[in-house]
PDB file of N, CA and C in Angstrom:
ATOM      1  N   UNK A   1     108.695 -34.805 -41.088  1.00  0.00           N
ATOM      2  CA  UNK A   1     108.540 -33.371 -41.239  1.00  0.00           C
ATOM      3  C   UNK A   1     109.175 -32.688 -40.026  1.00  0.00           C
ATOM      4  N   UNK A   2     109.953 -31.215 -39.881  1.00  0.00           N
ATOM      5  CA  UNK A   2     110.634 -31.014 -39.170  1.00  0.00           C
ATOM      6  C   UNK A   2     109.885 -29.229 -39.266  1.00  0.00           C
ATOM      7  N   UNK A   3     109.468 -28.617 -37.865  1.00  0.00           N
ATOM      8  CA  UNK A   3     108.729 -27.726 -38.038  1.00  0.00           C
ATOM      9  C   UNK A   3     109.802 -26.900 -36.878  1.00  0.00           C
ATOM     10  N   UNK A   4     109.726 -25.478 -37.288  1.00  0.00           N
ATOM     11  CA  UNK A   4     110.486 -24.608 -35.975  1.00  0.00           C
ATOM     12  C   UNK A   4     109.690 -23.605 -35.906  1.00  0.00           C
ATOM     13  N   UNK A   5     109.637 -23.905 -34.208  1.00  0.00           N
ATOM     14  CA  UNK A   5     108.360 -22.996 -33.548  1.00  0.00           C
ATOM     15  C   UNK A   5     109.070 -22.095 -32.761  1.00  0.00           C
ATOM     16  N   UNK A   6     108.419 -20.979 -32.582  1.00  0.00           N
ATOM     17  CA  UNK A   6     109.032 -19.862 -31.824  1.00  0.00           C
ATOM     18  C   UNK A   6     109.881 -20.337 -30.616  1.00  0.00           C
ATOM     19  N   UNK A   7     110.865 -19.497 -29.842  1.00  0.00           N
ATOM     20  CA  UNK A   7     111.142 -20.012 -29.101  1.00  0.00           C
ATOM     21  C   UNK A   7     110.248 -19.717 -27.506  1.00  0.00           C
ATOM     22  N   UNK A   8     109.258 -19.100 -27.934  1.00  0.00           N
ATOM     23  CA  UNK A   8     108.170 -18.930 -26.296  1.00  0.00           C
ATOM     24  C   UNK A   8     107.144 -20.469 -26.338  1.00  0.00           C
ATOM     25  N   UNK A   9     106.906 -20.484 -28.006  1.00  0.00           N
ATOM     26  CA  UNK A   9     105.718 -21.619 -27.764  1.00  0.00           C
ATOM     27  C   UNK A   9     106.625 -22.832 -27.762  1.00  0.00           C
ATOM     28  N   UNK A  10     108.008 -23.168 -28.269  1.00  0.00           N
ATOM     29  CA  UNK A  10     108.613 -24.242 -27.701  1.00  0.00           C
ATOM     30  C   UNK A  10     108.550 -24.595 -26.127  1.00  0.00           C
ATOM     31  N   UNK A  11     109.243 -23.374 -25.404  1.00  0.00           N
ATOM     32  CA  UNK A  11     109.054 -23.650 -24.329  1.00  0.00           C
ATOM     33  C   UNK A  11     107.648 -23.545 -23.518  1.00  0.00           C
ATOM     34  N   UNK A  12     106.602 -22.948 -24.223  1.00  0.00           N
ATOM     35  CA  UNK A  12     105.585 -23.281 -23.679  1.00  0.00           C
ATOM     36  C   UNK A  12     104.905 -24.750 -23.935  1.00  0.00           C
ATOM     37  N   UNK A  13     105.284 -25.576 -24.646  1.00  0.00           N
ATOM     38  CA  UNK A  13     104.902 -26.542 -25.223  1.00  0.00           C
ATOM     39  C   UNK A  13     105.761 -27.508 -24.313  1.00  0.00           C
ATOM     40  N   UNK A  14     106.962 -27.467 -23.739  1.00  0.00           N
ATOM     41  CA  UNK A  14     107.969 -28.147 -23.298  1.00  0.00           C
ATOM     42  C   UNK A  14     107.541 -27.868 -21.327  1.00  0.00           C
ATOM     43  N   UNK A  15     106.770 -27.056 -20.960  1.00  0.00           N
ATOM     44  CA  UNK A  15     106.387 -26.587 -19.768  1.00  0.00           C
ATOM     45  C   UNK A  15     105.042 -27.900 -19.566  1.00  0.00           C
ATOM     46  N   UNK A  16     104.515 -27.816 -20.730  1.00  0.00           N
ATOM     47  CA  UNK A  16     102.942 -28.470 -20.688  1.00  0.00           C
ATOM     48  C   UNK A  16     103.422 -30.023 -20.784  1.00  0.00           C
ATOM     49  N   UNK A  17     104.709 -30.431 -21.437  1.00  0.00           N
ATOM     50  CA  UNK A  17     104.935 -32.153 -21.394  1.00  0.00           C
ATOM     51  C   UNK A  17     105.187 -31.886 -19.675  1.00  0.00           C
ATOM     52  N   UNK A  18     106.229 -31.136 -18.959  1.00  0.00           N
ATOM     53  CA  UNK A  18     106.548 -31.551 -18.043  1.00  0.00           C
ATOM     54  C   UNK A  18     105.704 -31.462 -16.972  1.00  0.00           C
ATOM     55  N   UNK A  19     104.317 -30.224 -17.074  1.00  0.00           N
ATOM     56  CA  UNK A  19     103.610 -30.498 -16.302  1.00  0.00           C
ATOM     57  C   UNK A  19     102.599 -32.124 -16.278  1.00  0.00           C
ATOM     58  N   UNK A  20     102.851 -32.836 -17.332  1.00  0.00           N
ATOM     59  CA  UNK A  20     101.756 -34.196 -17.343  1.00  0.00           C
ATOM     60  C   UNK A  20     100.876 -34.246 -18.143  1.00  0.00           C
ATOM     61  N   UNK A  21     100.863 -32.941 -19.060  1.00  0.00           N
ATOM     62  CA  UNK A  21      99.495 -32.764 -19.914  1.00  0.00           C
ATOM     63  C   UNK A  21      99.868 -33.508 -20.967  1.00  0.00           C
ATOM     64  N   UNK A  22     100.780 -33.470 -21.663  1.00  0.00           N
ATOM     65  CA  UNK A  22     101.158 -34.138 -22.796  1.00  0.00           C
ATOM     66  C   UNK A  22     102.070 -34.903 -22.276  1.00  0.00           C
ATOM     67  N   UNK A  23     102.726 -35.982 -23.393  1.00  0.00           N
ATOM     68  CA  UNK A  23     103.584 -37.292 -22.821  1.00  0.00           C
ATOM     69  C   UNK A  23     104.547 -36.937 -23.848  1.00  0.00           C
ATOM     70  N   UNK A  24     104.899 -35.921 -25.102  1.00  0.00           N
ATOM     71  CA  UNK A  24     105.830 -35.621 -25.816  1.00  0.00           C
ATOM     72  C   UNK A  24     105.044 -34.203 -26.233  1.00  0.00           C
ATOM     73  N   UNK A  25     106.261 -33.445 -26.602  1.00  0.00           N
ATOM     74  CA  UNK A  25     105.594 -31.872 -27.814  1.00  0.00           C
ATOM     75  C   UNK A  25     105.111 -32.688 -29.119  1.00  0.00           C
ATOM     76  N   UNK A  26     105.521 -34.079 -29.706  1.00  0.00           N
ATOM     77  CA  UNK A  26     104.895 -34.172 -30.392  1.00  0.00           C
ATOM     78  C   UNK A  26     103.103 -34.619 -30.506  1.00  0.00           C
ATOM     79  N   UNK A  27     103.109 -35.207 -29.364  1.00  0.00           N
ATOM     80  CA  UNK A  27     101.664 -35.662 -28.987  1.00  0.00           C
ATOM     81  C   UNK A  27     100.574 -34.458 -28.907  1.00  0.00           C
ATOM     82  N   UNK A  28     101.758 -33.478 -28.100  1.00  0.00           N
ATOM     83  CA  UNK A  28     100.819 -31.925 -27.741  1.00  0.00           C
ATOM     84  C   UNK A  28     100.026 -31.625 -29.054  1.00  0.00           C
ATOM     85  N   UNK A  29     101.104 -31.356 -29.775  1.00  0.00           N
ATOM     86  CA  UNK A  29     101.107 -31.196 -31.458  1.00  0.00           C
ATOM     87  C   UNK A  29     100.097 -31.491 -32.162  1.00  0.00           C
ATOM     88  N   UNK A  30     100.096 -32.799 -32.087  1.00  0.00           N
ATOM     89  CA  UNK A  30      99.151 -33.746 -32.969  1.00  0.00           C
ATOM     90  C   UNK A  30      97.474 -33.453 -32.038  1.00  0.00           C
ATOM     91  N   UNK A  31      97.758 -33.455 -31.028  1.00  0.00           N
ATOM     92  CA  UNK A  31      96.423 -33.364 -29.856  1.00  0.00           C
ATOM     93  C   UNK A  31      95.961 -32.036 -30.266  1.00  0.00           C
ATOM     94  N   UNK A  32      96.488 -30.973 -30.150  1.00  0.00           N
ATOM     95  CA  UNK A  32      96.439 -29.719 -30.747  1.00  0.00           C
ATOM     96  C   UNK A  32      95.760 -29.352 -31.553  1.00  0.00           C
ATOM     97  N   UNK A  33      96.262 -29.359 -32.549  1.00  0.00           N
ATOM     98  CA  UNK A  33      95.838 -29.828 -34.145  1.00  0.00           C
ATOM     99  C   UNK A  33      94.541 -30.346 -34.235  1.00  0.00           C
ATOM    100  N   UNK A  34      94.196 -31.681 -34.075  1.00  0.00           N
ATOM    101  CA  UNK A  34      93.142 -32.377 -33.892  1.00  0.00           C
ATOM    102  C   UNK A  34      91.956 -31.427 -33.135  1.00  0.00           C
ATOM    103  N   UNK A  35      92.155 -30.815 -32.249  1.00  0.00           N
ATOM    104  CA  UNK A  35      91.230 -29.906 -31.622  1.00  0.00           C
ATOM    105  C   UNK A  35      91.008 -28.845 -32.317  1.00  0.00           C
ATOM    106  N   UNK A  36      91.986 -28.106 -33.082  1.00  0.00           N
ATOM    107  CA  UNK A  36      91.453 -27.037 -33.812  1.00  0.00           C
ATOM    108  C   UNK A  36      90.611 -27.230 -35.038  1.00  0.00           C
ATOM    109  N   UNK A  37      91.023 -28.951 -35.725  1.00  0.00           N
ATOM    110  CA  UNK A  37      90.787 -29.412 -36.685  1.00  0.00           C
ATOM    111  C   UNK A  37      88.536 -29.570 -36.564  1.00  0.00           C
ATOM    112  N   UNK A  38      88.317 -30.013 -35.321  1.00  0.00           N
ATOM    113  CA  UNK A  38      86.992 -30.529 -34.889  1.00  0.00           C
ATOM    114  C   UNK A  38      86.641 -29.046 -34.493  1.00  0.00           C
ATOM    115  N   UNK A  39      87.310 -28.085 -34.037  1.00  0.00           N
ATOM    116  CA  UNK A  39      86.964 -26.726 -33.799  1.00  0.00           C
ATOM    117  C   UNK A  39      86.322 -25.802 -35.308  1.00  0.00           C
ATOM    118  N   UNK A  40      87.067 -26.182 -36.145  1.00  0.00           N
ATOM    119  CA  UNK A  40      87.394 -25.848 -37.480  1.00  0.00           C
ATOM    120  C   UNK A  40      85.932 -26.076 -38.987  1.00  0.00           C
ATOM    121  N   UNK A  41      85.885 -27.360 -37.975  1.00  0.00           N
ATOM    122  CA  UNK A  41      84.585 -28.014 -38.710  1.00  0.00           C
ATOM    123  C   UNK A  41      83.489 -27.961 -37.704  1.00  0.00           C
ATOM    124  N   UNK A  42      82.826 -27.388 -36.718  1.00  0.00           N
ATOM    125  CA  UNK A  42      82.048 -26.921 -35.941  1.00  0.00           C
ATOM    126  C   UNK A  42      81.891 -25.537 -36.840  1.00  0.00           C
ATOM    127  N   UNK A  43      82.593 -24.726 -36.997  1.00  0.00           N
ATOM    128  CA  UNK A  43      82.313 -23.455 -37.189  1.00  0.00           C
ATOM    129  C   UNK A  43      81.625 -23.547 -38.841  1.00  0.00           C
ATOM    130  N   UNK A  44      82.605 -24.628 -39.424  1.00  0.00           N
ATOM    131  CA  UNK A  44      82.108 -24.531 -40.671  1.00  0.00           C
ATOM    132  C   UNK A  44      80.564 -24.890 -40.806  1.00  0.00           C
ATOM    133  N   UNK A  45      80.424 -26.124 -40.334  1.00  0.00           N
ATOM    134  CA  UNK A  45      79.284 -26.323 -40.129  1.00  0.00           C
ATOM    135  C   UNK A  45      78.167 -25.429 -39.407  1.00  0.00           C
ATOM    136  N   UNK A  46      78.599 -24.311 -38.978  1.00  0.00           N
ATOM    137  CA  UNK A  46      77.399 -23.653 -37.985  1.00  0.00           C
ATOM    138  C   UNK A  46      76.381 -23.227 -39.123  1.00  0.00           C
ATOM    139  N   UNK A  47      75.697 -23.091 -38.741  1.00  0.00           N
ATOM    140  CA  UNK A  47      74.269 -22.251 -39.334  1.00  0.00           C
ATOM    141  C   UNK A  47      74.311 -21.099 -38.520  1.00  0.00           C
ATOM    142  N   UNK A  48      75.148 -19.912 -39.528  1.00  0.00           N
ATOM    143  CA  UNK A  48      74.937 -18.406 -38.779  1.00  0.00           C
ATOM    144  C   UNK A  48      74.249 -17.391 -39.609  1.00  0.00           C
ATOM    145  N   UNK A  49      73.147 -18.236 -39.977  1.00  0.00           N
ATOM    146  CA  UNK A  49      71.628 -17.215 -40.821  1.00  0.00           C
ATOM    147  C   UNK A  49      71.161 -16.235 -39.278  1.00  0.00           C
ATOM    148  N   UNK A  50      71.264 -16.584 -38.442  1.00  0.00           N
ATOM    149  CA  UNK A  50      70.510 -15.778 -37.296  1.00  0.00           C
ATOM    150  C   UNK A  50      71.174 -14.464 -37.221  1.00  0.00           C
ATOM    151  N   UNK A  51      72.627 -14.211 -37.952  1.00  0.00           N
ATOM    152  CA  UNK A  51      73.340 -13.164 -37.753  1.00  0.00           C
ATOM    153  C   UNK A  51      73.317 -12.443 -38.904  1.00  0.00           C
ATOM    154  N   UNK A  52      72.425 -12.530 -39.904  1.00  0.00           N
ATOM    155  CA  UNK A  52      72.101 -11.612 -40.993  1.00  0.00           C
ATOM    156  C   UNK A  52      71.467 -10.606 -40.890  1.00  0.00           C
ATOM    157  N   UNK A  53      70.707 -10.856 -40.288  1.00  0.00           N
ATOM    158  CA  UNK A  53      69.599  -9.242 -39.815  1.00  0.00           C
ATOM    159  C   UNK A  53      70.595  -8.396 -39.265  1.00  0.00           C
ATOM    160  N   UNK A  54      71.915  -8.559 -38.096  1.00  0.00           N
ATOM    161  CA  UNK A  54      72.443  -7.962 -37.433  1.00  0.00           C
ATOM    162  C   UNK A  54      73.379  -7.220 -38.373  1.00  0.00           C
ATOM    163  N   UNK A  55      73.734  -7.875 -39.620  1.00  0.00           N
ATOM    164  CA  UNK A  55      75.216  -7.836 -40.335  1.00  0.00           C
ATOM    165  C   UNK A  55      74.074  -6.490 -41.175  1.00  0.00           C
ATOM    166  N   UNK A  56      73.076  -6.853 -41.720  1.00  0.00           N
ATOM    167  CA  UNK A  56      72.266  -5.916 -42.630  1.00  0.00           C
ATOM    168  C   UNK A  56      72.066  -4.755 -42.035  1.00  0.00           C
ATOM    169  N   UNK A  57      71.422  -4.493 -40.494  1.00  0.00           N
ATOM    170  CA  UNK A  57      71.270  -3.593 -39.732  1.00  0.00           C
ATOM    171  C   UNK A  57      72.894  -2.828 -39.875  1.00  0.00           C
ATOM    172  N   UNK A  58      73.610  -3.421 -39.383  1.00  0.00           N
ATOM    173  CA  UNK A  58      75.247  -2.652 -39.692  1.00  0.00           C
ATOM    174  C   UNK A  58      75.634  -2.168 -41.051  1.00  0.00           C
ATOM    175  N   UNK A  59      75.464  -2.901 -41.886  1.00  0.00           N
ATOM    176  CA  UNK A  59      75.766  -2.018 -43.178  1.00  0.00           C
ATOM    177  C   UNK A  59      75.126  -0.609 -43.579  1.00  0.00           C
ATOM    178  N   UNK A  60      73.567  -1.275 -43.595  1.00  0.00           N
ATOM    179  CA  UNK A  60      72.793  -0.128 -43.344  1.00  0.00           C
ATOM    180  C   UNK A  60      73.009   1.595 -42.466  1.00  0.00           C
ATOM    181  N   UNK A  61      73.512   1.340 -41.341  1.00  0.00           N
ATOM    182  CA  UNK A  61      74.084   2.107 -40.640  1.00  0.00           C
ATOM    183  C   UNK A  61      75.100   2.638 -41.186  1.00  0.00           C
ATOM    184  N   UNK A  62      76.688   2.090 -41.589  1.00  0.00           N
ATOM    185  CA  UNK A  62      77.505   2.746 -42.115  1.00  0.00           C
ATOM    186  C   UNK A  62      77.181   3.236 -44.052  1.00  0.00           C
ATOM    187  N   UNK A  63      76.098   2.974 -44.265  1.00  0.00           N
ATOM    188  CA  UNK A  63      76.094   3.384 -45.457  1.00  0.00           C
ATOM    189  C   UNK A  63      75.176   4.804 -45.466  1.00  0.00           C
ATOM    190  N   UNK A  64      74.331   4.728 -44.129  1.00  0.00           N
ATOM    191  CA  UNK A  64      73.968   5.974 -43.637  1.00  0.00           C
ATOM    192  C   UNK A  64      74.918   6.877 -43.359  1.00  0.00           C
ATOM    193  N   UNK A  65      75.848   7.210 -42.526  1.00  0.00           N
ATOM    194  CA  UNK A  65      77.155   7.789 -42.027  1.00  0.00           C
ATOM    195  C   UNK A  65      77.061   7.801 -40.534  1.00  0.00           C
ATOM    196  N   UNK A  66      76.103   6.744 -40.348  1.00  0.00           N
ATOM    197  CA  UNK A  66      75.882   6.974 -38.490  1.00  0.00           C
ATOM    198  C   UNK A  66      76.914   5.445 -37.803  1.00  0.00           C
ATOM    199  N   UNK A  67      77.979   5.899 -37.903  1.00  0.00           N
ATOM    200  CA  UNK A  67      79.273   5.621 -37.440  1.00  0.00           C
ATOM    201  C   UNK A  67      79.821   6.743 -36.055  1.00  0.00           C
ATOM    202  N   UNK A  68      80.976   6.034 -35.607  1.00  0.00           N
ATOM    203  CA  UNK A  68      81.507   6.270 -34.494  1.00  0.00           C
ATOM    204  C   UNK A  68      82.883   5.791 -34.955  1.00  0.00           C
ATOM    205  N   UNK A  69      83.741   7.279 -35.290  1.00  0.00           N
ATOM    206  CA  UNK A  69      85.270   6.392 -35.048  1.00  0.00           C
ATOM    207  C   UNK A  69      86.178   5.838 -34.804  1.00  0.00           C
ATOM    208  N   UNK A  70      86.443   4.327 -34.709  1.00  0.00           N
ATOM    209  CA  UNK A  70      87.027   3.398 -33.830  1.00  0.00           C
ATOM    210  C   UNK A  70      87.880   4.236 -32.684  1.00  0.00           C
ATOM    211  N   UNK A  71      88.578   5.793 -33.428  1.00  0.00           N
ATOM    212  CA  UNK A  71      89.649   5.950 -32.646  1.00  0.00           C
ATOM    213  C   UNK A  71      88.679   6.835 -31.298  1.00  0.00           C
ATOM    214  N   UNK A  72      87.839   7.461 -31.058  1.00  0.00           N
ATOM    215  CA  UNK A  72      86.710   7.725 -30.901  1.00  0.00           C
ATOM    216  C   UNK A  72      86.243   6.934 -29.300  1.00  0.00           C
ATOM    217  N   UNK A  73      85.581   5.646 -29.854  1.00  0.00           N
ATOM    218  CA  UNK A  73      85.294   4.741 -29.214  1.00  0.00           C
ATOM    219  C   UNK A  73      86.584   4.522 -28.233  1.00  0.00           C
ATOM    220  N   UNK A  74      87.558   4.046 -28.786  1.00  0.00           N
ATOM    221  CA  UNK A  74      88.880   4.265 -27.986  1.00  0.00           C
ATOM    222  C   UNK A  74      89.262   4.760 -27.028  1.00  0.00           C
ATOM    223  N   UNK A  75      89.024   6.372 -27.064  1.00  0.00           N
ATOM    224  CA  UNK A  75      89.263   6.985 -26.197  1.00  0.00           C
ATOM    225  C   UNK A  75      88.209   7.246 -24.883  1.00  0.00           C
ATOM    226  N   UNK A  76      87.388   6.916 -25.532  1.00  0.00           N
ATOM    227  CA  UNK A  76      86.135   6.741 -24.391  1.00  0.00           C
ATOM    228  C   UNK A  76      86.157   5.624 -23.451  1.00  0.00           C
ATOM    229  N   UNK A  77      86.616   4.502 -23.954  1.00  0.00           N
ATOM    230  CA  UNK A  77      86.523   3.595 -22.866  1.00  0.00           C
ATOM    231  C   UNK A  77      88.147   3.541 -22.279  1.00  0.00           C
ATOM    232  N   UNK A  78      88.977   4.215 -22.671  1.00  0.00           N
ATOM    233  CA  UNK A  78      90.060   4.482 -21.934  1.00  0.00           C
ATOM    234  C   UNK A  78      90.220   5.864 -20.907  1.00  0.00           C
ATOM    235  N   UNK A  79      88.801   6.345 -20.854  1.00  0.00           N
ATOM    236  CA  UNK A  79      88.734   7.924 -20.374  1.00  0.00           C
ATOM    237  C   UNK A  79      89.021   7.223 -18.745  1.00  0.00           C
ATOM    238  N   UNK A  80      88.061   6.313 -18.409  1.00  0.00           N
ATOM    239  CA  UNK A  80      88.295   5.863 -16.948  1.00  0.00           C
ATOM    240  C   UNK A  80      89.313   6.000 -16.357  1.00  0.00           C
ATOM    241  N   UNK A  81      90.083   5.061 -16.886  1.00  0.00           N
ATOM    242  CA  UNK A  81      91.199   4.700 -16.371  1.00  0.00           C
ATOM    243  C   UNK A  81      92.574   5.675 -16.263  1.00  0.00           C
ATOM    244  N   UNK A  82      92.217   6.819 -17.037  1.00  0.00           N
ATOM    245  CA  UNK A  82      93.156   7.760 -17.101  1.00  0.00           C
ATOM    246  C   UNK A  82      93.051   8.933 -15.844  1.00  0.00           C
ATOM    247  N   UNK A  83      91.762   9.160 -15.777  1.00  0.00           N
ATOM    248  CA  UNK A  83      91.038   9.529 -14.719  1.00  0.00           C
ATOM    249  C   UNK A  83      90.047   9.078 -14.196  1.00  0.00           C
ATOM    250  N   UNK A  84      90.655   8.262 -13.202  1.00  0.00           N
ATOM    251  CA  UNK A  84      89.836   7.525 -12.393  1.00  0.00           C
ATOM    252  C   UNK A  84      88.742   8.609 -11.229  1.00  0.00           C
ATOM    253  N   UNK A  85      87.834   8.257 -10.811  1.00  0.00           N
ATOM    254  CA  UNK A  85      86.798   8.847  -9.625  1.00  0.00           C
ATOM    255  C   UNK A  85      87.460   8.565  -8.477  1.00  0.00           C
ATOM    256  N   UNK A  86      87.675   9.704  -7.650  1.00  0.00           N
ATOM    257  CA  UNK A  86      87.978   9.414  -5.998  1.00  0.00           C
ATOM    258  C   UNK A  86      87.016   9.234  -4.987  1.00  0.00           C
ATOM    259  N   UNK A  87      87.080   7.987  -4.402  1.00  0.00           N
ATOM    260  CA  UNK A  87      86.453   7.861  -3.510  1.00  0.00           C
ATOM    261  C   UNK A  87      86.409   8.697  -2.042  1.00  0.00           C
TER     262      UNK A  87
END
């Protein structure tokens, strides 16, 4: 199989053999993979019943209209930085 990867994650992939982490991009690859694969099946497997009350509480809320508009929120936590406080 013959795969073409961007040319940043080639060379990021080609940075990581030469630092010692991997011994080929294909090993990276396969090592890679394998980690997202056991990552993949962790999640599946989780038991995320504990996050139903939270998900219900939220619907509830936007079906009320007691929302905040992302763009909103946005600008608020970017207010800082636009005008910062002088010390």
């Amino acid at each position: 199989m013959n795969i073409r990867l961007k040319p940043d994650t080639e060379e990021w992939l080609k940075s990581q053999v030469a630092e010692g982490r991997f011994e080929s991009i294909e090993e990276a690859v396969e090592l890679l993979i394998a980690e997202d694969r056991l990552t993949q099946r962790a999640l599946d497997s989780a038991d995320l019943s504990w996050a139903q009350p939270y998900i219900d509480e939220g619907l509830a809320s936007v079906e009320a209209g007691d929302v905040i508009p992302a763009e909103d929120v946005h600008k608020e936590l970017l207010a800082p930085l636009k005008h910062p406080k002088q010390r």
